[in-house]
Protein backbone atom coordinates (compact mmCIF):
# COMPACT_ATOMS: atom_id res chain seq x y z
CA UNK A 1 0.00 0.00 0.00
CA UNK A 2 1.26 3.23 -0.94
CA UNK A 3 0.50 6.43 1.27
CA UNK A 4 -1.16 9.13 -0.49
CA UNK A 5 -0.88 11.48 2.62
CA UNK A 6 1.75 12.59 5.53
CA UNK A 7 -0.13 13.31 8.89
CA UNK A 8 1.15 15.44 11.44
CA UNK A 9 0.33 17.16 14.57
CA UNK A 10 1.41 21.12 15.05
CA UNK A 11 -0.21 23.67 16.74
CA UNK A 12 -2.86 21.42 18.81
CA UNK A 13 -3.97 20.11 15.22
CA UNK A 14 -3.27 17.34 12.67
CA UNK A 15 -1.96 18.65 9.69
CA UNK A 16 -2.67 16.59 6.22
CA UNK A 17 -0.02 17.22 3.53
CA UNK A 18 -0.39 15.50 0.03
CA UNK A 19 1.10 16.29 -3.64
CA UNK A 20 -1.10 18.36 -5.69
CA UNK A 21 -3.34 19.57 -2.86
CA UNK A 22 -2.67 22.35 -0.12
CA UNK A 23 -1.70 21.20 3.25
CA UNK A 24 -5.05 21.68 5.72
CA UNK A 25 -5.53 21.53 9.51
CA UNK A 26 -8.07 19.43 11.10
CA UNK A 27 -9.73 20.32 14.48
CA UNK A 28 -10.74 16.80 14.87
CA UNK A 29 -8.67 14.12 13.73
CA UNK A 30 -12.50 12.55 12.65
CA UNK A 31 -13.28 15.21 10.40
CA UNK A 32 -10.55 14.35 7.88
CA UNK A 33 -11.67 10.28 7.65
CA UNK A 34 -14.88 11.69 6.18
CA UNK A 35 -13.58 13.92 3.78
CA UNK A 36 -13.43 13.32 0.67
CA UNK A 37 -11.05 15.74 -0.49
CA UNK A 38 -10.33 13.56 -4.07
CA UNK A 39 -6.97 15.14 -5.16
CA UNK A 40 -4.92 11.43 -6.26
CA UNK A 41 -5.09 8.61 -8.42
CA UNK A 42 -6.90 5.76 -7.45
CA UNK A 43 -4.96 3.00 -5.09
CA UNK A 44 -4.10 -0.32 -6.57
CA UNK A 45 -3.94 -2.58 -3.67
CA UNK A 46 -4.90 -2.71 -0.25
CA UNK A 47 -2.61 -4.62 1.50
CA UNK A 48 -3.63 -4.27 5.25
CA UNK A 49 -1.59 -6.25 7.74
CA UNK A 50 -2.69 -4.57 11.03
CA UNK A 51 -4.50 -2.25 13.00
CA UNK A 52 -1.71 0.58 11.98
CA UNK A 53 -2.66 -0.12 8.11
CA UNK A 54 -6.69 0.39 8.68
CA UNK A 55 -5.87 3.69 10.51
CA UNK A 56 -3.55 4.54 7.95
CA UNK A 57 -5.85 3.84 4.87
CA UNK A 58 -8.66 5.60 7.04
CA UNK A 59 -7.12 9.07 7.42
CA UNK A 60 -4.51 9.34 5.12
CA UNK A 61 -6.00 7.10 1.82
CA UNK A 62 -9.24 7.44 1.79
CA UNK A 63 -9.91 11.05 2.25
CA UNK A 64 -7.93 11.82 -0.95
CA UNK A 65 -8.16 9.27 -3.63
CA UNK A 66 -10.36 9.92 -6.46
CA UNK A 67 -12.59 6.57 -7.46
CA UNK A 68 -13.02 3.56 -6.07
CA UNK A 69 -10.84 1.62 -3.74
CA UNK A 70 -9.89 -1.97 -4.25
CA UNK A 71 -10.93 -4.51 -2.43
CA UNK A 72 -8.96 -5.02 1.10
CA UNK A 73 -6.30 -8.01 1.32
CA UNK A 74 -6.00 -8.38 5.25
CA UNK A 75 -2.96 -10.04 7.14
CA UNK A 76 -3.48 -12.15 9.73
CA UNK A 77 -3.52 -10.39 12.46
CA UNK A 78 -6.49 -8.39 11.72
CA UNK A 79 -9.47 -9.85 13.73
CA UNK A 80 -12.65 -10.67 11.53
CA UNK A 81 -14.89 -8.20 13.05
CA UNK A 82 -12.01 -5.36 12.20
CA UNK A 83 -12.30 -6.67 8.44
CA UNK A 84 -15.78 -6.86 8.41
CA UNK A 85 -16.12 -2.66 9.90
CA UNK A 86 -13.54 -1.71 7.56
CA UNK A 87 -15.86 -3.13 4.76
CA UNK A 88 -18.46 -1.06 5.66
CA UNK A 89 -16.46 1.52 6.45
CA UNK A 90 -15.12 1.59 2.72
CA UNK A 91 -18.63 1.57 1.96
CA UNK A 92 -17.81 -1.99 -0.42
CA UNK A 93 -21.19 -3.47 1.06
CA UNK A 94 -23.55 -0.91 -0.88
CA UNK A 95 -24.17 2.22 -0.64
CA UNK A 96 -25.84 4.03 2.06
CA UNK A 97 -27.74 7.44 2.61
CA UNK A 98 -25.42 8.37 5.04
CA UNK A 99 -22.09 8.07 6.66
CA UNK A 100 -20.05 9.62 9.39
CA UNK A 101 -16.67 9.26 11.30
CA UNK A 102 -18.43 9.79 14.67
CA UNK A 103 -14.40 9.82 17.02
CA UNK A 104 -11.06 8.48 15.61
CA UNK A 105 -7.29 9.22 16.21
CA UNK A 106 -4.52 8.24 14.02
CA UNK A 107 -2.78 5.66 15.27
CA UNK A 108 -5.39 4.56 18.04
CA UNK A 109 -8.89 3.96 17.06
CA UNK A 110 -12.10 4.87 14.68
CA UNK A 111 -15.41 4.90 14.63
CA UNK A 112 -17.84 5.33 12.26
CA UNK A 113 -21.67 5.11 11.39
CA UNK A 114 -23.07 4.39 8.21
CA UNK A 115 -26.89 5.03 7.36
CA UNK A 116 -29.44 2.78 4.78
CA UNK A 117 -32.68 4.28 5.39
CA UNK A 118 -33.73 3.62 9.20
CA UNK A 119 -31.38 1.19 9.45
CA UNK A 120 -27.61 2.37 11.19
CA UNK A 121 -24.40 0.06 10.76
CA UNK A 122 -22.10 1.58 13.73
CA UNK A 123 -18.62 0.14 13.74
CA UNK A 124 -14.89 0.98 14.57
CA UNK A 125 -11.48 -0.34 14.28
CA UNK A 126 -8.39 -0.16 16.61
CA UNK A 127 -4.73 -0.79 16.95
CA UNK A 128 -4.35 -1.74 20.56
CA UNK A 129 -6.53 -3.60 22.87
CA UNK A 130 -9.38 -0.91 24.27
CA UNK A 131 -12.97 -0.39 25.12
CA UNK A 132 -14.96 1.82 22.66
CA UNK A 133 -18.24 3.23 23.77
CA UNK A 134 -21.28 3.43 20.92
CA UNK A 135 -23.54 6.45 21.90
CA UNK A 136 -26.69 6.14 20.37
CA UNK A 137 -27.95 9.33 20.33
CA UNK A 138 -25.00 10.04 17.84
CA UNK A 139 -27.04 8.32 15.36
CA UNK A 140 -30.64 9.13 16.91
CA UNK A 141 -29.44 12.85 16.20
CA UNK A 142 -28.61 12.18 12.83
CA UNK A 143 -31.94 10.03 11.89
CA UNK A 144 -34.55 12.12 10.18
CA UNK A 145 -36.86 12.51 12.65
CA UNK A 146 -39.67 10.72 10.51
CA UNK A 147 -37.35 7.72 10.81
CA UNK A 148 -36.76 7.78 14.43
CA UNK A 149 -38.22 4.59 16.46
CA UNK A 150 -37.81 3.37 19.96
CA UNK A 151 -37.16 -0.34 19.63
CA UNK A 152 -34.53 -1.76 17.66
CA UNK A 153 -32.98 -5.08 16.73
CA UNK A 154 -29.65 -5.18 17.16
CA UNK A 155 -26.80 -7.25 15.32
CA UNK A 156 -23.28 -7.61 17.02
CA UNK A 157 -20.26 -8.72 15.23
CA UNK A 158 -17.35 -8.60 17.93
CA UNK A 159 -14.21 -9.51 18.52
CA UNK A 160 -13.90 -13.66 20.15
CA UNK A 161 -17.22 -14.21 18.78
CA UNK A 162 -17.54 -16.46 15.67
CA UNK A 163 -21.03 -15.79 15.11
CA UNK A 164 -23.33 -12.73 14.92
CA UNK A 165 -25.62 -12.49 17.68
CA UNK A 166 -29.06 -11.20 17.56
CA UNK A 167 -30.08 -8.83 20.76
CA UNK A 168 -33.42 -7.16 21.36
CA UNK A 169 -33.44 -3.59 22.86
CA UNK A 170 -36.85 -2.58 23.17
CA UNK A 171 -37.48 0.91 24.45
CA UNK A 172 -34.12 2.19 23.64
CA UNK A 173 -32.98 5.16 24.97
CA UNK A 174 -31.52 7.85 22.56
CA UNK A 175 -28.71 8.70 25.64
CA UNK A 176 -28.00 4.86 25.81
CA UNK A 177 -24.39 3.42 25.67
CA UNK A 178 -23.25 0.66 24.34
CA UNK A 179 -19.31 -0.62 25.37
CA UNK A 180 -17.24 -2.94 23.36
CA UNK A 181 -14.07 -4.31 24.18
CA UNK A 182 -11.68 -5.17 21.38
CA UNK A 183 -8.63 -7.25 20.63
CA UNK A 184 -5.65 -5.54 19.24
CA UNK A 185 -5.71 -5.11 15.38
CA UNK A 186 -9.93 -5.75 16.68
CA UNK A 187 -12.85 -4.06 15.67
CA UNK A 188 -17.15 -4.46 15.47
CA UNK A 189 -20.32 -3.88 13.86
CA UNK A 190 -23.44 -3.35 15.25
CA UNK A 191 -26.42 -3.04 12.64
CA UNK A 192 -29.51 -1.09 14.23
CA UNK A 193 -32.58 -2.16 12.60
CA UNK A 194 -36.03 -0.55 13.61
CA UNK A 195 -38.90 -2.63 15.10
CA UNK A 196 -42.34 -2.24 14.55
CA UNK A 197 -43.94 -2.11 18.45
CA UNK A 198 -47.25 -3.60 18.77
């Protein structure tokens, strides 16, 4: 994998530098894994070993290549529930209606939402071992409001767990939270899918 981008923080801010476009400042390191700022050829490969390489491809690949990426060759020591969030972080499972870095830091950890109607796909990524916290009202807040239910079915794919598992929340909360705890090179997906309530 080729970088596209060199990161760097100055001034209390990372700082993205890349041939052919201007060098910019990002408040939050977020913000720039949702831009699509488009200024370089498309990437050939993806060749992600670790944690390091999703990060890398998050903030300083995607943001600024023009087209399509390829699709992701993963190493082994990225967990299957990292592979499967970067997926859908890539966007390579469909398109969606909406999509947003909700926290990330270089070298550390992202995470992500991306919408398909009422239905939210929340998932993240790390390098080391952590716990990430999913808040929902990040996505209530960004639901159109004639989309907004109370009860949801939600999908986890984790980290030790070979198998999606199905959990009810009925009555959700928008303030609720959510805590994951991943493996190194680890990730997760939960897919939020409304419920009709009798």
């Amino acid at each position: 994998m080729t970088a596209v981008a060199q990161l760097s923080w100055r001034d209390g801010a990372l700082w993205s530098e890349s041939p052919g476009c201007p060098a910019r400042a990002w408040a939050r390191p977020a913000d720039l894994a949702q831009a699509r700022l488009g200024t370089d050829p498309a990437v050939g490969v993806l060749e992600l070993a670790d944690g390091h390489d999703l990060l890398t491809v998050a903030f300083a690949v995607v943001p600024f290549v023009c087209g399509p990426l390829s699709e992701p060759i993963f190493g082994e020591a990225v967990t299957p529930a990292a592979r499967a969030a970067f997926r859908v972080f890539l966007g390579l499972d469909g398109p969606g209606d909406d999509f947003r870095v909700m926290r990330g830091e270089p070298d550390d950890f992202l995470l992500f939402a991306r919408r398909a109607g009422a239905t939210w796909q929340v998932g993240g990524f790390t390098v080391g071992a952590t716990t990430l916290t999913v808040r929902f009202e990040d996505v209530w807040d960004l639901t159109p409001p004639d989309l907004r239910v109370t009860s949801y079915s939600v999908t986890v794919l984790k980290d030790g767990a070979s198998v999606i598992l199905p959990t009810i929340l009925p009555g959700i909360a928008p303030d609720a939270r959510l805590f994951i705890d991943l493996a190194a090179n680890g990730g997760f997906l939960f897919t939020f899918t409304p419920e009709k309530v009798a």
